[in-house]
Protein backbone atom coordinates (compact mmCIF):
# COMPACT_ATOMS: atom_id res chain seq x y z
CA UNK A 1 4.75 12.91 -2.09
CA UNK A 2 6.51 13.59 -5.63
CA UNK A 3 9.48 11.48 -4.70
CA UNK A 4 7.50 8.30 -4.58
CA UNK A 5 5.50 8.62 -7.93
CA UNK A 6 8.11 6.33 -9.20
CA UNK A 7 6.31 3.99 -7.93
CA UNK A 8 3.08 4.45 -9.73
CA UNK A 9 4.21 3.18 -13.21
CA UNK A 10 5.98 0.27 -10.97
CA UNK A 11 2.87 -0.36 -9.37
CA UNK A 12 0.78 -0.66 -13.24
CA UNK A 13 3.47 -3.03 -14.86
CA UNK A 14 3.27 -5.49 -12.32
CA UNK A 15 -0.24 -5.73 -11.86
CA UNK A 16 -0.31 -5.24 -8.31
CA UNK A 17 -3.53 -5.84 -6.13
CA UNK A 18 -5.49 -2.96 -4.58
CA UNK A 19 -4.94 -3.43 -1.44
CA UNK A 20 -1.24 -3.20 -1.36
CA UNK A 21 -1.83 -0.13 -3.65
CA UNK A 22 -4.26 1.48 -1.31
CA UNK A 23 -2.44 0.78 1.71
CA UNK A 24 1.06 2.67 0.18
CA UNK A 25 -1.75 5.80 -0.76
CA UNK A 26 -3.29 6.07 2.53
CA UNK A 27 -0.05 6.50 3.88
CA UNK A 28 1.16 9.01 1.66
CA UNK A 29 -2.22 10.46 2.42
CA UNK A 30 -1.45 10.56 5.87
CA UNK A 31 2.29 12.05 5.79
CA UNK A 32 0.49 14.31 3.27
CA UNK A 33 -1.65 15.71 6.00
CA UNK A 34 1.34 15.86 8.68
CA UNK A 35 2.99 17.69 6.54
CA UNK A 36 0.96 20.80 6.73
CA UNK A 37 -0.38 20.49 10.21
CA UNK A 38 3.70 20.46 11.02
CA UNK A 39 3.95 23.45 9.25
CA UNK A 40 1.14 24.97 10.81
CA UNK A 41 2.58 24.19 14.14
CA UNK A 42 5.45 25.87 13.25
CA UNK A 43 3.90 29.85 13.13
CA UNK A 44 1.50 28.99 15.16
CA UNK A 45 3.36 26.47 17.88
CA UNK A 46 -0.15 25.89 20.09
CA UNK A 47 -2.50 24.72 16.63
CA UNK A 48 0.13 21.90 14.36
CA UNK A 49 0.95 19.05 14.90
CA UNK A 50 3.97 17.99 16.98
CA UNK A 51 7.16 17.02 15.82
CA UNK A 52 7.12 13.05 17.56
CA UNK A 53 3.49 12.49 15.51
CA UNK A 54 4.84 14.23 12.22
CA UNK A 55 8.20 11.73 12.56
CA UNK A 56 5.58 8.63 13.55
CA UNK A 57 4.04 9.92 10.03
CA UNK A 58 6.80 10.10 8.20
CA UNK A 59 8.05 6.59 9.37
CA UNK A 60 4.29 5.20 8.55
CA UNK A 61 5.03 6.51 4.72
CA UNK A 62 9.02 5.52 4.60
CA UNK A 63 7.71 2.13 5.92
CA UNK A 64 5.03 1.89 3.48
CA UNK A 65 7.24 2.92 0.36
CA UNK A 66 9.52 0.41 1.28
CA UNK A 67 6.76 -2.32 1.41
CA UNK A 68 5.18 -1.37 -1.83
CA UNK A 69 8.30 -1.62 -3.72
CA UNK A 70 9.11 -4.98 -2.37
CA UNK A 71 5.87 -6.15 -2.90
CA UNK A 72 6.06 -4.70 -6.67
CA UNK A 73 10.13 -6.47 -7.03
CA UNK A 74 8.92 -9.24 -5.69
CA UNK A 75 5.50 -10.03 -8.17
CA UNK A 76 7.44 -9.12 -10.51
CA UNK A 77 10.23 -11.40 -10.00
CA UNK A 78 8.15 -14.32 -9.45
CA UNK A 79 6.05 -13.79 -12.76
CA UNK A 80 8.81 -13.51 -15.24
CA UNK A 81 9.91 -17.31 -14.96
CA UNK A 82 5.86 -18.17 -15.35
CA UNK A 83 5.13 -16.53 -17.83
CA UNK A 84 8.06 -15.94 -20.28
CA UNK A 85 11.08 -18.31 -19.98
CA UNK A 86 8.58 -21.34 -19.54
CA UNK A 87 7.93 -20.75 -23.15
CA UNK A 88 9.09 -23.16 -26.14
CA UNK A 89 10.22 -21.33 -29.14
CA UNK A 90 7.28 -23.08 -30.68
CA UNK A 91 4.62 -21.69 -28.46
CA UNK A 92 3.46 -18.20 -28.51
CA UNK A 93 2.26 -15.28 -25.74
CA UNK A 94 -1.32 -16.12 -24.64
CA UNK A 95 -1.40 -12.46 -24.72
CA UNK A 96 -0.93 -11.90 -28.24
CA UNK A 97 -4.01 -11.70 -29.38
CA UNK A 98 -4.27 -11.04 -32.62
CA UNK A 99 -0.70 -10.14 -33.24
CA UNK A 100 0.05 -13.41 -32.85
CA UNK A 101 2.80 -15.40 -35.54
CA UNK A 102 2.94 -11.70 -36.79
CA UNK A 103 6.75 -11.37 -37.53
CA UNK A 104 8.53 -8.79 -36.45
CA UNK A 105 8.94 -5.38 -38.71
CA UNK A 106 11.42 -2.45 -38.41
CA UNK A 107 9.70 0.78 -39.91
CA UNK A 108 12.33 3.98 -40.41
CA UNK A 109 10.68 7.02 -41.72
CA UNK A 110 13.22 9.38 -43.04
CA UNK A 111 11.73 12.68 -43.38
């Protein structure tokens, strides 16, 4: 579960919709989960889980991580022509707010 928390951050920059968020969770929910009923099958081989629903799992989550960070590359892709190149050296970021026509400052503090 760790080694897909990259994706989080990835996930916040782009602005992604819930669903596609929630979908990527639930499955790291579920390998989550097969995870430790995997491991519980394996000291006690009549009470886990077996090992051809723990690898359906773990494809479900490898499956959904791939997904999410298409999904994520590909919004992201898409909105950087819209939204930044489109704009004239004359207009501004509709974003701004007010730090718009603020110029640009470069503050050292030597200590």
């Amino acid at each position: 579960m760790q080694a897909s928390l990259w994706l989080v951050p990835l996930v916040a920059l782009v602005g992604l919709r819930w669903r596609d968020h929630l979908w990527w969770a639930g499955a790291e929910a579920l390998h989550f989960g097969a995870v430790w009923l995997y491991l519980a099958g394996v000291s006690v081989p009549d009470r886990g889980l077996p090992s051809g629903w723990y690898l359906v799992a773990l494809a479900a989550r490898l499956v959904a991580v791939i997904w999410l960070a298409v999904t994520v590359w590909r919004t992201a892709w898409r909105r950087v022509p819209a939204d930044v190149e489109d704009l004239t050296p004359e207009e501004t970021d509709p974003l701004a707010g007010p730090l718009e026509r603020v110029p640009d400052a470069l503050l050292v503090k030597v200590v």
